[in-house]
Protein backbone atom coordinates (compact mmCIF):
# COMPACT_ATOMS: atom_id res chain seq x y z
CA UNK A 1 20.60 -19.77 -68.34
CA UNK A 2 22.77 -21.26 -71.12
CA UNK A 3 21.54 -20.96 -74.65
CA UNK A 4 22.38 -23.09 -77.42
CA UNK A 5 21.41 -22.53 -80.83
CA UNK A 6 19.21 -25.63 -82.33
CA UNK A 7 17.99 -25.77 -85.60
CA UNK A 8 14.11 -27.02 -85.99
CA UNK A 9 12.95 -29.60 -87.76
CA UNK A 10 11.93 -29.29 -91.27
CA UNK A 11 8.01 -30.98 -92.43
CA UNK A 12 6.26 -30.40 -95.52
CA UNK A 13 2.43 -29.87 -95.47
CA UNK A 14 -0.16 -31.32 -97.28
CA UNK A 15 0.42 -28.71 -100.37
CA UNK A 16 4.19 -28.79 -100.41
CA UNK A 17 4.68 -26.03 -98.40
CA UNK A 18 7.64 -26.01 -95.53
CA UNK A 19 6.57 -26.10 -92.16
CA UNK A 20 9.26 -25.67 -89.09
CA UNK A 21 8.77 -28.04 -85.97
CA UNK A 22 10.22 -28.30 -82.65
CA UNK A 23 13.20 -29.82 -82.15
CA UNK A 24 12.16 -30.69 -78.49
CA UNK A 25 9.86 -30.93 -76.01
CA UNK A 26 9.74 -27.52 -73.94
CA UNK A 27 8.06 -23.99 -73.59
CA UNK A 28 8.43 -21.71 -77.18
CA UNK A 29 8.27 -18.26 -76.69
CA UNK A 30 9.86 -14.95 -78.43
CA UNK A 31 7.96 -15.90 -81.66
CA UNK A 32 8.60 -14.44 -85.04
CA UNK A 33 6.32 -11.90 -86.55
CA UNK A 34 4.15 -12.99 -89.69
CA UNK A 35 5.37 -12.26 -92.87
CA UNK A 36 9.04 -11.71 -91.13
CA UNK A 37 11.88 -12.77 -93.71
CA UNK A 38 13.77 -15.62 -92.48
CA UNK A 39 16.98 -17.86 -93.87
CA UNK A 40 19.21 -20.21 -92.30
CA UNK A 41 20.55 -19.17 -88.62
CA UNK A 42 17.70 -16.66 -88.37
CA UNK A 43 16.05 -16.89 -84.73
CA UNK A 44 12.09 -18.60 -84.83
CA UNK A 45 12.16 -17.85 -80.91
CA UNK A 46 13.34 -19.70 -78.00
CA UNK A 47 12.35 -22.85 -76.20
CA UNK A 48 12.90 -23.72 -72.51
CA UNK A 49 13.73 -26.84 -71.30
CA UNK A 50 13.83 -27.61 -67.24
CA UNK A 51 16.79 -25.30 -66.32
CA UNK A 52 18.46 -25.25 -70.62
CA UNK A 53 17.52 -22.37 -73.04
CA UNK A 54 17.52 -23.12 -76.90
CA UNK A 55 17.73 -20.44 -79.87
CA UNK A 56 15.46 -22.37 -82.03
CA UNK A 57 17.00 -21.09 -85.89
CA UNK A 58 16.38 -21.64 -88.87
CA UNK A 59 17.90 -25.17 -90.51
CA UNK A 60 20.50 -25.21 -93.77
CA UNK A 61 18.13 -24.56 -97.30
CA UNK A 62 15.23 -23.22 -95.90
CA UNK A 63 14.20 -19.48 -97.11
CA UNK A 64 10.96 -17.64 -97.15
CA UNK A 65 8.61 -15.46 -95.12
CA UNK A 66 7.38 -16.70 -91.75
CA UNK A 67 2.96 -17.25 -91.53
CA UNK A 68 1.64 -18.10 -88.49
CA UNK A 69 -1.80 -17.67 -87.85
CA UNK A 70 -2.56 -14.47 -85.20
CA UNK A 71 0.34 -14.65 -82.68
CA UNK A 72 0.82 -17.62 -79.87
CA UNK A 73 0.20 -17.20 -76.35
CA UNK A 74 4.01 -15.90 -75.06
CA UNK A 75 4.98 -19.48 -73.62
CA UNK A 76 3.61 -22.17 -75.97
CA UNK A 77 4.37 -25.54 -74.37
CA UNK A 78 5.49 -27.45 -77.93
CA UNK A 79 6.13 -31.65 -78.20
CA UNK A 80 8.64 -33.40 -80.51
CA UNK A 81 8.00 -32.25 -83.53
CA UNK A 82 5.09 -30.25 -83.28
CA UNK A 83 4.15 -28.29 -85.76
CA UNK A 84 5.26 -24.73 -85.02
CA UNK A 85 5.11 -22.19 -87.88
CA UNK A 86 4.71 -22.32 -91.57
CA UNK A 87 7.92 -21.10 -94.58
CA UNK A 88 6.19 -19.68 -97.47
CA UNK A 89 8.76 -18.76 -100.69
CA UNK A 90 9.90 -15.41 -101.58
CA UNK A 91 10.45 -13.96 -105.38
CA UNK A 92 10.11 -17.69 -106.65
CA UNK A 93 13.00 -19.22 -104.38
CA UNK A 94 11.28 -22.33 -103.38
CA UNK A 95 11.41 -22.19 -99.40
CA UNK A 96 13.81 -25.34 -99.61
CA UNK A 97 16.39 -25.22 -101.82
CA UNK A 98 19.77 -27.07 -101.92
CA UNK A 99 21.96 -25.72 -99.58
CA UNK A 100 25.01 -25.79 -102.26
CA UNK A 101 23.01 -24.12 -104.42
CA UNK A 102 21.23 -21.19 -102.09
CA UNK A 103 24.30 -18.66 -102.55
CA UNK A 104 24.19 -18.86 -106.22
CA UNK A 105 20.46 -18.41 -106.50
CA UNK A 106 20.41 -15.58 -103.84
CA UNK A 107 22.96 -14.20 -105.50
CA UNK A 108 20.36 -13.67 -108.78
CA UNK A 109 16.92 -13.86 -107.79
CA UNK A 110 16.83 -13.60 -103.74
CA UNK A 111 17.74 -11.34 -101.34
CA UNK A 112 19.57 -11.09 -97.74
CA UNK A 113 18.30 -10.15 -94.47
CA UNK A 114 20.06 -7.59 -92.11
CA UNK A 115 19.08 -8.77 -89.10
CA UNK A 116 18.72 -7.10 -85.25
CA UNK A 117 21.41 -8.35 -83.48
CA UNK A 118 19.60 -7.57 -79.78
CA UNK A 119 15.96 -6.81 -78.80
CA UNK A 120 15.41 -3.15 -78.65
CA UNK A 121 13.19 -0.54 -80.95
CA UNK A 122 14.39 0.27 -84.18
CA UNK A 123 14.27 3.80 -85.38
CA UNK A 124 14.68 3.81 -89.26
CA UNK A 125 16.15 7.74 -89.06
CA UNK A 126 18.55 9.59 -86.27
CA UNK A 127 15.71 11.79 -85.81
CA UNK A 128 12.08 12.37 -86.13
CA UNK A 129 12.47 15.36 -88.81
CA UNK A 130 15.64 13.42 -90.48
CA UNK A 131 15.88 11.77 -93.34
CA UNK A 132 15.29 7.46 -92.95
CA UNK A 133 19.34 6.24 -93.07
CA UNK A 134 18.14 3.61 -96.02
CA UNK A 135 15.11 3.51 -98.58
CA UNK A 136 13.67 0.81 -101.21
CA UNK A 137 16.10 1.06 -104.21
CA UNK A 138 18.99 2.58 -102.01
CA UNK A 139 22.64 1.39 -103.09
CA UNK A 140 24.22 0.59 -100.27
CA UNK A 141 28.01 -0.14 -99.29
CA UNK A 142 29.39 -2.08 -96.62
CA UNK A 143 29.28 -0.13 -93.19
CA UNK A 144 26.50 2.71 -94.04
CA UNK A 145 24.02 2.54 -91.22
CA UNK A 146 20.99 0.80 -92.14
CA UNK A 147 19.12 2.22 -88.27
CA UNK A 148 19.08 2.10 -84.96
CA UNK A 149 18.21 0.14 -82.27
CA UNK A 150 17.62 1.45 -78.61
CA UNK A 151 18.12 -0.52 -75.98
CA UNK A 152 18.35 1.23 -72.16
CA UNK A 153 18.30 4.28 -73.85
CA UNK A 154 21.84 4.01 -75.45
CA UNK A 155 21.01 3.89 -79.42
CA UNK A 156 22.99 0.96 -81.14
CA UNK A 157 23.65 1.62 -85.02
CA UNK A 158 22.96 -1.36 -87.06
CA UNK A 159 25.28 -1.25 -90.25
CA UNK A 160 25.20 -3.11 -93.55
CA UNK A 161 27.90 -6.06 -93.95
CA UNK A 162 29.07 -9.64 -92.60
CA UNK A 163 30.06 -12.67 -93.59
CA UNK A 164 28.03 -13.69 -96.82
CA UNK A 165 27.15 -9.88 -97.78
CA UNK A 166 28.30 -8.52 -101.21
CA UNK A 167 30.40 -5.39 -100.98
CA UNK A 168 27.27 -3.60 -102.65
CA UNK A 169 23.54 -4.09 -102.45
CA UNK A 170 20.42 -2.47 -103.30
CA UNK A 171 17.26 -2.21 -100.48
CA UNK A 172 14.73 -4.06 -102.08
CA UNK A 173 12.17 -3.65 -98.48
CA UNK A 174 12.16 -2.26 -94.82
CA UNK A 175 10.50 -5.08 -92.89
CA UNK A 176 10.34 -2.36 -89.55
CA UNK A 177 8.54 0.32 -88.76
CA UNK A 178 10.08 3.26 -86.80
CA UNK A 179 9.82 3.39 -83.33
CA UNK A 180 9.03 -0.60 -84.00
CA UNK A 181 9.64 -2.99 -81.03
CA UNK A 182 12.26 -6.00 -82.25
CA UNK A 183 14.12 -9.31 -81.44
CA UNK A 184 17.46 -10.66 -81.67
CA UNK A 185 17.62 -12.45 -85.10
CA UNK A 186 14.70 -10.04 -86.62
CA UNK A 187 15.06 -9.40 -90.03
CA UNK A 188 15.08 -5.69 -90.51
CA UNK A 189 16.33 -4.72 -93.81
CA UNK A 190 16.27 -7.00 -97.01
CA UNK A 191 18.70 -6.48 -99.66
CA UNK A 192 19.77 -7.76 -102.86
CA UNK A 193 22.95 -8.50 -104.86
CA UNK A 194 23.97 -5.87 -107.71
């Protein structure tokens, strides 16, 4: 199958809140935990359409935690624009913020998201008697291994840096648990600037 990524539509509910919709009709599966840290380009899951396969991500200026109510069947069957799960803000970033302006307030007040790159388990340490690779308050420099993640039984080490990532940053939470289960696009590590 060919997969595309598509960004969801963007609601607001009856509070103000941000609530992500589907883009199109089809089957949404690989859901997003609740509570996961998301920001544009992260993965919400995939939808299927006849014989096409859409990364549903998150859209430009929106930033916040993922809630959704218990977790969805695996393959939801979704219309335009139904309602699919809720953006609630993190460290008083409003969930949608100007786009020009996200950087600069990230850069102050929010943090980034080191995300899984594949689906695999995580393992926050090389071994079970070793020390974790990163803790909250860590400094950390681009390249230092932030985990693992197993996939086949050939361990994958997930290191800090990319495009949009600060030279230096400090761990402000571990979203996984060891031994935890993941998804491509999963936000693993959060971080912020120094």
């Amino acid at each position: 199958m060919n997969e595309k990524a598509l960004p969801a539509l963007v609601a607001k509910d009856a509070d103000g809140g941000t609530i992500l919709c589907a883009p199109k009709v089809g089957l949404w599966s690989d859901h997003p935990r609740d509570g996961v840290l998301v920001e544009p380009g992260s993965s919400i899951g995939t939808l299927a359409q006849l014989s096409r396969r859409f990364v549903l991500v998150v859209p430009d200026g929106v930033c916040g935690r993922v809630a959704i109510a218990g977790r969805p069947q695996d393959a939801l069957p979704v219309a335009y624009g139904e309602p699919l799960l809720a953006i609630t803000p993190v460290d008083g970033i409003s969930s949608i913020a100007d786009s020009s302006e996200r950087g600069k307030a990230g850069a102050t007040a929010g943090s980034l998201s080191i995300l899984a790159p594949t689906d695999g388990v995580f393992y926050r340490a090389p071994a079970l008697d070793a020390k974790p690779y990163v803790a909250v308050g860590d400094r950390i420099t681009t390249g230092r291994p932030v985990g693992l993640i197993e996939v086949m039984k050939t361990f994958n080490p997930i290191a800090y840096g990319g495009p949009g990532f600060p030279d230096e940053a400090e761990v402000v939470e571990v979203l996984v648990g060891d031994a935890q289960e993941v998804r491509a696009g999963q936000a693993l590590v959060a971080v912020k600037r120094l």
